[in-house]
PDB file of N, CA and C in Angstrom:
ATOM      1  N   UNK A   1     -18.596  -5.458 -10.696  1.00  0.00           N
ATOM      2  CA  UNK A   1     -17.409  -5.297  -9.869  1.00  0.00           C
ATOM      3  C   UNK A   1     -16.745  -3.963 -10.210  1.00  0.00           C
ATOM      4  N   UNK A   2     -16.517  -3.211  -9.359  1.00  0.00           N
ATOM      5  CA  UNK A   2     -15.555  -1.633  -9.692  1.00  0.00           C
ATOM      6  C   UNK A   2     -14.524  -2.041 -10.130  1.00  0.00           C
ATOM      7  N   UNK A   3     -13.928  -1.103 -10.616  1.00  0.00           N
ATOM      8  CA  UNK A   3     -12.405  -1.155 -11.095  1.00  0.00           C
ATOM      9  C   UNK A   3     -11.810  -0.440 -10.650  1.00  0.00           C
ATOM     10  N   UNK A   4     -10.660  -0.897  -9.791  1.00  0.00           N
ATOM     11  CA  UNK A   4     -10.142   0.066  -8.969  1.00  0.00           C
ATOM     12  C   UNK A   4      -8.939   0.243  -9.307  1.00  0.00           C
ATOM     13  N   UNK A   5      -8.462   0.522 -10.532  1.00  0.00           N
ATOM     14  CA  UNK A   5      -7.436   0.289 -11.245  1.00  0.00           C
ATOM     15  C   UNK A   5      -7.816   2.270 -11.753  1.00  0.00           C
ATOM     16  N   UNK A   6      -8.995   2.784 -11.564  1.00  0.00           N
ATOM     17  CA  UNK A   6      -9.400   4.149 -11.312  1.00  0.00           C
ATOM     18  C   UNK A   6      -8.967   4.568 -10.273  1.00  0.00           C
ATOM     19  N   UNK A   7      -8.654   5.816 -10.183  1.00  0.00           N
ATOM     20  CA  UNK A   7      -8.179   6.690  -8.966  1.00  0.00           C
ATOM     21  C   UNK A   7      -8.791   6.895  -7.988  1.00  0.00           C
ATOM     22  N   UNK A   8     -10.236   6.966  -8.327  1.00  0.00           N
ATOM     23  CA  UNK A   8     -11.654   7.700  -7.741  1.00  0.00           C
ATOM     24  C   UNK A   8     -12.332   6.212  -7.257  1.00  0.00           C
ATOM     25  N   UNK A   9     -12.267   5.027  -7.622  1.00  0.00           N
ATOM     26  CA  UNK A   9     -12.572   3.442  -6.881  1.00  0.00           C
ATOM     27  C   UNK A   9     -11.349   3.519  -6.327  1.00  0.00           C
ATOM     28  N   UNK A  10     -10.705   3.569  -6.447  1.00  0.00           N
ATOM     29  CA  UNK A  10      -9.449   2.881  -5.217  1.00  0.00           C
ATOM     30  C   UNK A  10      -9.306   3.754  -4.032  1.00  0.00           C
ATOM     31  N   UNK A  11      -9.591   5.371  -4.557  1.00  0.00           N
ATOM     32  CA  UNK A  11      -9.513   5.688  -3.384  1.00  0.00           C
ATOM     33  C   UNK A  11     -10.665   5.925  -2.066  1.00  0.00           C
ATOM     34  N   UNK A  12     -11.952   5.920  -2.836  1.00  0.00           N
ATOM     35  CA  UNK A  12     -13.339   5.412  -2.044  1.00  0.00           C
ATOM     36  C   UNK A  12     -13.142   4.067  -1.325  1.00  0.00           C
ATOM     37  N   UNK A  13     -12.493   3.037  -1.860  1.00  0.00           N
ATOM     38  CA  UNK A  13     -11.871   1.994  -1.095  1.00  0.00           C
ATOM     39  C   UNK A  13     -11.182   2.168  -0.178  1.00  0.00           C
ATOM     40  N   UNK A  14     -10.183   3.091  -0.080  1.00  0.00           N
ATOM     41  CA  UNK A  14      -9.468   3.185   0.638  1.00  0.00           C
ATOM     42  C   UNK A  14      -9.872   4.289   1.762  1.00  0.00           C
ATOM     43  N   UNK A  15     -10.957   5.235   1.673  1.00  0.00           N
ATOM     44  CA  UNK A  15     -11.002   6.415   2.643  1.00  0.00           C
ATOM     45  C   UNK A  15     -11.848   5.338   3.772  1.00  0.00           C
ATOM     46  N   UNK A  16     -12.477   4.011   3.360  1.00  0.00           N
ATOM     47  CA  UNK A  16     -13.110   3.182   4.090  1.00  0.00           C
ATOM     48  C   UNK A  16     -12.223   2.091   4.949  1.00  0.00           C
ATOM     49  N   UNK A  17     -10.797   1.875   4.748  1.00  0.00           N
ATOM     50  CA  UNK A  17     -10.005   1.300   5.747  1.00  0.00           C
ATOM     51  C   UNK A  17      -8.694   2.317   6.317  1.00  0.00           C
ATOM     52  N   UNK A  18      -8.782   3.519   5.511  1.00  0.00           N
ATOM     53  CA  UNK A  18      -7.648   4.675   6.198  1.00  0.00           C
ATOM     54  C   UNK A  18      -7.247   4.544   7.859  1.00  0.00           C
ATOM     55  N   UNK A  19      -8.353   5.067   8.397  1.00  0.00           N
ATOM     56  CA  UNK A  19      -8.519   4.870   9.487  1.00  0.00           C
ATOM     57  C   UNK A  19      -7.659   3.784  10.632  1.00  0.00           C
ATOM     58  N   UNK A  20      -8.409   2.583  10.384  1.00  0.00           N
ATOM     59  CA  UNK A  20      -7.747   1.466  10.735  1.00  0.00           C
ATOM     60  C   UNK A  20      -6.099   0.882  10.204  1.00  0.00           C
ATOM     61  N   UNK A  21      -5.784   0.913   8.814  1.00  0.00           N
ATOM     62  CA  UNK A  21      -4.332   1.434   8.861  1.00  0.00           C
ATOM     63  C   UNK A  21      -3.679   2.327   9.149  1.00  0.00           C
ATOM     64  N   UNK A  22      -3.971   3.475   9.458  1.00  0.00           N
ATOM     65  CA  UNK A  22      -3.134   4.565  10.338  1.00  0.00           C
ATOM     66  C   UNK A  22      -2.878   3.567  11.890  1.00  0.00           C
ATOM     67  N   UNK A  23      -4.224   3.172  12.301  1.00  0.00           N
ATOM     68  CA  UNK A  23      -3.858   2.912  14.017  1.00  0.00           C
ATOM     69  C   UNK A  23      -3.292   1.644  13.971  1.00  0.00           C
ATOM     70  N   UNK A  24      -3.208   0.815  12.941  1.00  0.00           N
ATOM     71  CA  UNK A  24      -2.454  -0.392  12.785  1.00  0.00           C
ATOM     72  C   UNK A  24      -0.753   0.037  13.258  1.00  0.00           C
ATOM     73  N   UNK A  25      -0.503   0.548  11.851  1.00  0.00           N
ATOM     74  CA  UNK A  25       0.434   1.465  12.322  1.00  0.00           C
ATOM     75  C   UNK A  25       0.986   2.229  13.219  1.00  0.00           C
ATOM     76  N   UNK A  26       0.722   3.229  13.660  1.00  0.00           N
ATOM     77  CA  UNK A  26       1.193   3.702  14.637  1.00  0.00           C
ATOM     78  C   UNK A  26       0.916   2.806  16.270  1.00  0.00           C
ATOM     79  N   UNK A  27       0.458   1.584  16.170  1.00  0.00           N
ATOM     80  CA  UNK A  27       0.445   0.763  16.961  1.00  0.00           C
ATOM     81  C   UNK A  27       1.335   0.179  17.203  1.00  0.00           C
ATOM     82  N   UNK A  28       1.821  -0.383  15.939  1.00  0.00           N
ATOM     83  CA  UNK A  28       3.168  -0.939  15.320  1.00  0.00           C
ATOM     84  C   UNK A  28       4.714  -0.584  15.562  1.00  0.00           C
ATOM     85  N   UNK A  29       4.038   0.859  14.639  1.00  0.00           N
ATOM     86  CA  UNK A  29       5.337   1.786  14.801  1.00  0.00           C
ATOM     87  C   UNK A  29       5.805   2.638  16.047  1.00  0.00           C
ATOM     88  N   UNK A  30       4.563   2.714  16.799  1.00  0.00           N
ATOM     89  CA  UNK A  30       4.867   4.031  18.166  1.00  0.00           C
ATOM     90  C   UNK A  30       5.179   5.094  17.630  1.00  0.00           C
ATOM     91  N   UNK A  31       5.262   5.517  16.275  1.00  0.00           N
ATOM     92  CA  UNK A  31       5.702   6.885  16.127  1.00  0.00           C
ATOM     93  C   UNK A  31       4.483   7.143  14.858  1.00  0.00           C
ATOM     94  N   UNK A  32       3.906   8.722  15.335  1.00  0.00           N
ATOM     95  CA  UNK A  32       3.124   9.256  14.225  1.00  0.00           C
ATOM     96  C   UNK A  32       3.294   9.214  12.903  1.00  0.00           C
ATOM     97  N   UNK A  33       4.560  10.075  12.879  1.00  0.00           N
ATOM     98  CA  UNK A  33       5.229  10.232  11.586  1.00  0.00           C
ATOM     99  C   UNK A  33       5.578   9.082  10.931  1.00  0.00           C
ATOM    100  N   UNK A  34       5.770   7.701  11.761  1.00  0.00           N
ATOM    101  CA  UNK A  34       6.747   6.767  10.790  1.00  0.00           C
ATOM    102  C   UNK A  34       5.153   5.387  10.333  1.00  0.00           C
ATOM    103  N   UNK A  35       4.256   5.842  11.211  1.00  0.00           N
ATOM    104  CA  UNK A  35       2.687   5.108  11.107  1.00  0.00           C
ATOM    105  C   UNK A  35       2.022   6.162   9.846  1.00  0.00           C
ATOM    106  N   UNK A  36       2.686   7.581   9.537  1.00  0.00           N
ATOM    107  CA  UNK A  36       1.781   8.134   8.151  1.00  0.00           C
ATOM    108  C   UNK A  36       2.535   7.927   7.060  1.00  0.00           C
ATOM    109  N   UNK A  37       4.156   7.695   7.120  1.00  0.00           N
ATOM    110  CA  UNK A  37       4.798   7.341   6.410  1.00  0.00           C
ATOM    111  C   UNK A  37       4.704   5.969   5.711  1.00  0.00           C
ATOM    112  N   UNK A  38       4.372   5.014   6.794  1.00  0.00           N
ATOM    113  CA  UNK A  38       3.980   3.762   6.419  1.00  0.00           C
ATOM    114  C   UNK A  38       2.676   3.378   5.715  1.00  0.00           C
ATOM    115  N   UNK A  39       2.035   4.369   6.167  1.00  0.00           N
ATOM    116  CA  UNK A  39       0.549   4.373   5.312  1.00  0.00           C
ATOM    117  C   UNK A  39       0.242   4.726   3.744  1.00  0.00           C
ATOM    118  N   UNK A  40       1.310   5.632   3.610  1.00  0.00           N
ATOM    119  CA  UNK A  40       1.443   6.754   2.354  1.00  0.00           C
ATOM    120  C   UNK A  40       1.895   5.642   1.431  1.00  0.00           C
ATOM    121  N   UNK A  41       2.964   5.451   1.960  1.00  0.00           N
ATOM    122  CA  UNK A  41       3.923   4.042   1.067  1.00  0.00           C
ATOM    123  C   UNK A  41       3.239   2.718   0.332  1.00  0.00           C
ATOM    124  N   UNK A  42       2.320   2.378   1.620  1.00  0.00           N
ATOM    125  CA  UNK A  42       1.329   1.330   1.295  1.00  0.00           C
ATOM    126  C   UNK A  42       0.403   1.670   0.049  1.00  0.00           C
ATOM    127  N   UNK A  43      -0.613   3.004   0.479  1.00  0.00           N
ATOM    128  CA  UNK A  43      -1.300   2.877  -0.354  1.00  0.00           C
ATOM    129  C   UNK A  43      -0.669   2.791  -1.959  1.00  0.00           C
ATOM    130  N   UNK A  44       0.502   3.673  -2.091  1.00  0.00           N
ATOM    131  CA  UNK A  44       1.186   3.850  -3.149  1.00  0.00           C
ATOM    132  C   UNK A  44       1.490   2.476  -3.567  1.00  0.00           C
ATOM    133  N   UNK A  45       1.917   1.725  -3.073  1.00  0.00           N
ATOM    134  CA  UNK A  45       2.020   0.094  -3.504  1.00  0.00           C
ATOM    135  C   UNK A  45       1.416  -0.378  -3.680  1.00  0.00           C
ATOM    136  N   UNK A  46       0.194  -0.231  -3.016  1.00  0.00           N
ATOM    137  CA  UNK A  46      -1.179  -0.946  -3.401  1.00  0.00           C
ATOM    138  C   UNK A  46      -1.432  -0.546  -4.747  1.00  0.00           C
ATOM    139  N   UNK A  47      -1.615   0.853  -5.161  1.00  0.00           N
ATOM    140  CA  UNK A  47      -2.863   1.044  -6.496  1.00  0.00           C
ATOM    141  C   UNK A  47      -1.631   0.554  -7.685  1.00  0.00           C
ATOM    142  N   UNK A  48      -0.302   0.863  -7.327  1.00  0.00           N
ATOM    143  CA  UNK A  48       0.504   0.392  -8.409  1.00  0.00           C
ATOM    144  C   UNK A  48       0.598  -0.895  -8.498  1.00  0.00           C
ATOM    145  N   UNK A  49       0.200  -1.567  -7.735  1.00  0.00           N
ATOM    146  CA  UNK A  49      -0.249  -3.116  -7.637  1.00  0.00           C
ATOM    147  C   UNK A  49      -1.464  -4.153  -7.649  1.00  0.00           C
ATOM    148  N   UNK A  50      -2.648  -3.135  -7.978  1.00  0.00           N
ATOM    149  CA  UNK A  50      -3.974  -3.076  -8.213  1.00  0.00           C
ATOM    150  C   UNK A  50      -4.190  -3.990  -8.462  1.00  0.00           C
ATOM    151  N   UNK A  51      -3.962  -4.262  -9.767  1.00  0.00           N
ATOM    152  CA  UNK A  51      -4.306  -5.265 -11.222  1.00  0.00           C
ATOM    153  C   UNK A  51      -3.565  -7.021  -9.792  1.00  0.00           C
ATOM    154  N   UNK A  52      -3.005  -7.128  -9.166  1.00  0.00           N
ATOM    155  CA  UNK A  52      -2.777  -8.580  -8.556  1.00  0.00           C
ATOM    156  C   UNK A  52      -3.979  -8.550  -7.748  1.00  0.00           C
ATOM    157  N   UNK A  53      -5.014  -8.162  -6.995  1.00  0.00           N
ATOM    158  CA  UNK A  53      -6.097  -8.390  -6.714  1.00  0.00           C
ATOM    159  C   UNK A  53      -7.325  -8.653  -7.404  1.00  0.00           C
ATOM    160  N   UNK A  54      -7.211  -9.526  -6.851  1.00  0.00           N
ATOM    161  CA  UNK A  54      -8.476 -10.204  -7.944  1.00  0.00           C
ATOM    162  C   UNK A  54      -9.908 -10.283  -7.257  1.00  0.00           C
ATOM    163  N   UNK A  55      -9.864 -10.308  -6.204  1.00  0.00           N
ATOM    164  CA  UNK A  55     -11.304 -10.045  -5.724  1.00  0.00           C
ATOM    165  C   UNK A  55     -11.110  -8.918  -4.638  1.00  0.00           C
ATOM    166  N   UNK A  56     -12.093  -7.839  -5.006  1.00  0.00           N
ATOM    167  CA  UNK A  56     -12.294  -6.655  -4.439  1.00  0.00           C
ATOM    168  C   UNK A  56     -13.274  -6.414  -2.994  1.00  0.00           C
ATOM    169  N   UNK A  57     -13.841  -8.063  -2.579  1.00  0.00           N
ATOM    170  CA  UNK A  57     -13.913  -7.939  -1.489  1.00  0.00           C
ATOM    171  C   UNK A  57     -12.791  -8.447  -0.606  1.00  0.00           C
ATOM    172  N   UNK A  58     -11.745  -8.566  -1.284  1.00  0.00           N
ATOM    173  CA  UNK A  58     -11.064  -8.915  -0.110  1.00  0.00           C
ATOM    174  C   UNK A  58      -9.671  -7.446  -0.095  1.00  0.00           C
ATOM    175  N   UNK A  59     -10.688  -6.333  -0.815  1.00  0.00           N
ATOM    176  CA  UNK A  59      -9.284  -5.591  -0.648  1.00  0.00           C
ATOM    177  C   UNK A  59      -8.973  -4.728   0.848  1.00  0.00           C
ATOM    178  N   UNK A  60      -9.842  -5.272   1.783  1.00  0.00           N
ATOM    179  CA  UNK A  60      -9.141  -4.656   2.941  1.00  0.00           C
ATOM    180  C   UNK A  60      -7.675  -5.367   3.534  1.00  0.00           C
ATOM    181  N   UNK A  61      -8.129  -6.718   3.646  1.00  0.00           N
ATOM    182  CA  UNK A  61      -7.298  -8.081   4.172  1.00  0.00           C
ATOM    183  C   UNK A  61      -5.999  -7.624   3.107  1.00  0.00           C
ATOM    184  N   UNK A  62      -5.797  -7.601   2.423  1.00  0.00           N
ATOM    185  CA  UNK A  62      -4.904  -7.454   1.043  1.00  0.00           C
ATOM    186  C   UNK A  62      -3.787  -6.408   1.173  1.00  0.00           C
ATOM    187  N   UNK A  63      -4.942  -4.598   1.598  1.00  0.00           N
ATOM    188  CA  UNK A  63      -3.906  -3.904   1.957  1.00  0.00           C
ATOM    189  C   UNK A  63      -3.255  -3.739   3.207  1.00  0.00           C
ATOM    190  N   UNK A  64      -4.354  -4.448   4.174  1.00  0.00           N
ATOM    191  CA  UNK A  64      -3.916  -4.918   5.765  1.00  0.00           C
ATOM    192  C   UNK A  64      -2.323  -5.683   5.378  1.00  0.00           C
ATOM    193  N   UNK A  65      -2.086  -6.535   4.507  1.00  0.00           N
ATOM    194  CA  UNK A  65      -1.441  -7.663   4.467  1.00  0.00           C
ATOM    195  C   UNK A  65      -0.180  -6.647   3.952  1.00  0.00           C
ATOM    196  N   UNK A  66      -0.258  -5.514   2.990  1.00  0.00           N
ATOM    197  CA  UNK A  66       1.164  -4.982   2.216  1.00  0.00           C
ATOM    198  C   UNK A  66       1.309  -4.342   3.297  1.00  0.00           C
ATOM    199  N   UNK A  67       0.663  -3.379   4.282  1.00  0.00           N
ATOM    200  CA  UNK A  67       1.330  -2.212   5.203  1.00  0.00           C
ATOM    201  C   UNK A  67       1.688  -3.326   6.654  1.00  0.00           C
ATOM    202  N   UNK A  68       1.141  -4.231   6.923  1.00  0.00           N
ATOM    203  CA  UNK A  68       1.869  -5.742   7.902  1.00  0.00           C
ATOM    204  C   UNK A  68       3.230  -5.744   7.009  1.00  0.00           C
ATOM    205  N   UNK A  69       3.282  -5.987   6.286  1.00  0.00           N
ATOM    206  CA  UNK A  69       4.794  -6.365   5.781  1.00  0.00           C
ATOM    207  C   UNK A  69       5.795  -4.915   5.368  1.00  0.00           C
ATOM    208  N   UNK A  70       5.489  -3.988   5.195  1.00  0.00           N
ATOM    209  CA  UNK A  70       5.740  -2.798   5.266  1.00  0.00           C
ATOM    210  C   UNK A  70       6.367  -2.102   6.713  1.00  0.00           C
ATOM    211  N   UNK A  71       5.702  -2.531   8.077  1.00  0.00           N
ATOM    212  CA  UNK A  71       5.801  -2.204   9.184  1.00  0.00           C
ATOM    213  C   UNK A  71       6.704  -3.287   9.898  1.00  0.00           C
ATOM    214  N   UNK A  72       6.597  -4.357   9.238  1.00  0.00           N
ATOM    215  CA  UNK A  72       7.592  -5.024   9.487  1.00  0.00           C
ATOM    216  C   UNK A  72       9.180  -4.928   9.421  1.00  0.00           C
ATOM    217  N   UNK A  73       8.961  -4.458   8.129  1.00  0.00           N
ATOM    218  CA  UNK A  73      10.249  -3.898   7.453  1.00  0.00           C
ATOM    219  C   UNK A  73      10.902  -3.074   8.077  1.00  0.00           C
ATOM    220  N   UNK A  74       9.868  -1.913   8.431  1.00  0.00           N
ATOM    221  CA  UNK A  74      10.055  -0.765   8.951  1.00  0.00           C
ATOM    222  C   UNK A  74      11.088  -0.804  10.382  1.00  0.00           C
ATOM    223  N   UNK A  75      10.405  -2.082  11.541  1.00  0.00           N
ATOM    224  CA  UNK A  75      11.119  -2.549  12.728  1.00  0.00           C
ATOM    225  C   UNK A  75      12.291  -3.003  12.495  1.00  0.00           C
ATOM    226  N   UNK A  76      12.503  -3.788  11.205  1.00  0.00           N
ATOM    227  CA  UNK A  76      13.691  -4.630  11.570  1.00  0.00           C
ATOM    228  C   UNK A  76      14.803  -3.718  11.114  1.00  0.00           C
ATOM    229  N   UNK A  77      14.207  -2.532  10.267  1.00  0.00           N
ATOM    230  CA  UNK A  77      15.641  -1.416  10.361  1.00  0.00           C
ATOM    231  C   UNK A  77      15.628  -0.388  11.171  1.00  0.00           C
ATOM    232  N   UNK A  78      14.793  -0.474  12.299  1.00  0.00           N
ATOM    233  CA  UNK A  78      14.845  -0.253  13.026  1.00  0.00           C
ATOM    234  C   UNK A  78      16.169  -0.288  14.426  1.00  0.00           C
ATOM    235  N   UNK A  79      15.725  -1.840  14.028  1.00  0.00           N
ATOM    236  CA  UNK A  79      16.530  -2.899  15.425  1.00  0.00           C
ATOM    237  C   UNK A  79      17.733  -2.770  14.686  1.00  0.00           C
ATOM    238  N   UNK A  80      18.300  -2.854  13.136  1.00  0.00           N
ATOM    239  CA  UNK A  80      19.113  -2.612  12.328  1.00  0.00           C
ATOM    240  C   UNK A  80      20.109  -1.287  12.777  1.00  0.00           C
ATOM    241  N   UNK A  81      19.835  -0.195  12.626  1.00  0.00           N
ATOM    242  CA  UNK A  81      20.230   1.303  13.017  1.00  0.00           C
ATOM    243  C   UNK A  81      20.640   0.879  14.390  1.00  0.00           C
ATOM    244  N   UNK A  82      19.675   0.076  15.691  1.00  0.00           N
ATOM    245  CA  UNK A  82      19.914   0.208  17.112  1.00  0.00           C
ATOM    246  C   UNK A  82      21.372  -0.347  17.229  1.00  0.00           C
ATOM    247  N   UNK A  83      21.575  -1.709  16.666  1.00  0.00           N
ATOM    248  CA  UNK A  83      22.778  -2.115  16.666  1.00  0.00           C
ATOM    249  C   UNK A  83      24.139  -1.449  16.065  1.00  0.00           C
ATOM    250  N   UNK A  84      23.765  -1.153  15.317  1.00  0.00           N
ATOM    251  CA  UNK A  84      24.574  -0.115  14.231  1.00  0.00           C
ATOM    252  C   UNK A  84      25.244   0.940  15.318  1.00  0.00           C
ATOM    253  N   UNK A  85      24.239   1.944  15.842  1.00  0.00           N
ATOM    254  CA  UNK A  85      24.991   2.724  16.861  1.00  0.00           C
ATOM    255  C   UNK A  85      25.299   2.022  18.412  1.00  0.00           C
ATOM    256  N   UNK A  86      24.974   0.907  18.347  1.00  0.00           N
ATOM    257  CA  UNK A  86      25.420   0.272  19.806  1.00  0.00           C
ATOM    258  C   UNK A  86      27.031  -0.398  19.710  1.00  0.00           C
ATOM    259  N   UNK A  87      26.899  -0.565  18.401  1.00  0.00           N
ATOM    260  CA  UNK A  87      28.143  -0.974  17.808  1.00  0.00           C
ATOM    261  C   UNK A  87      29.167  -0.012  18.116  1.00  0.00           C
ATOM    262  N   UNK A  88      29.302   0.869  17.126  1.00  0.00           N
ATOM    263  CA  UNK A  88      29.627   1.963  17.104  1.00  0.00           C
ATOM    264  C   UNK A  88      29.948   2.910  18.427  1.00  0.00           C
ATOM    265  N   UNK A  89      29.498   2.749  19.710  1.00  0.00           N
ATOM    266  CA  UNK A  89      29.513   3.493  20.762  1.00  0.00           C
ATOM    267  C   UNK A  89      28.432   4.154  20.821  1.00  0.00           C
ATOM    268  N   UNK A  90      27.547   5.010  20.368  1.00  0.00           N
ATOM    269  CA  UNK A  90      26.765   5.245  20.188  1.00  0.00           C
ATOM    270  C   UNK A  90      26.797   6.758  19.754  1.00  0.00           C
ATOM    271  N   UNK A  91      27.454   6.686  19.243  1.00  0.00           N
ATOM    272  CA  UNK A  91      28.521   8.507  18.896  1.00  0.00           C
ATOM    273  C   UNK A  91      28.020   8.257  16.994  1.00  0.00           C
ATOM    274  N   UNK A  92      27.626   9.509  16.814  1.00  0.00           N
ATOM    275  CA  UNK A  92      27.260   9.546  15.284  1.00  0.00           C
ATOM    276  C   UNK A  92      28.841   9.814  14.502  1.00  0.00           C
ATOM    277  N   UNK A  93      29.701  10.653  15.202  1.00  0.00           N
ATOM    278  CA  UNK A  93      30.978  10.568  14.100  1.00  0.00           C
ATOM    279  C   UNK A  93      32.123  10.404  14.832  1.00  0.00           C
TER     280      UNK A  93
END
């Protein structure tokens, strides 16, 4: 089994689902920037969170599962901010 608790396994792991979390994302998000932002974040959570995976075939489903909850996040402060300035009038000051 690799150890991907290495820089060089985790990220060979990862140049193999990149792809498909970017378009998850920006599927999600509708915006480029906030689908590479969301990606960047993930992976960063992932390898600092390495060691809780315990089986390495399931590390696609796994990081599918942190950037899903990540993009989630992402919407509901989204809808958060919308109200915020709907509140507000929609005037920043």
């Amino acid at each position: 089994m690799d150890d991907l608790k290495k820089p060089e396994v985790f990220a060979a792991y990862y140049e193999k689902v990149y792809r498909e979390l970017y378009y998850f994302a920006l599927h999600t998000l509708k915006n480029p920037q906030d689908a590479e932002d969301a990606v960047s974040e993930t992976v960063t959570d992932a390898f600092a969170a390495v060691e809780k995976l315990r089986d390495n075939e399931k590390f696609r489903a796994w990081i599918f599962q942190i950037l899903s909850n990540k993009c989630r996040r992402k919407l509901k402060e989204y809808t958060q901010k919308d109200e915020y300035w709907k509140e507000d009038g929609g005037e920043k000051w």
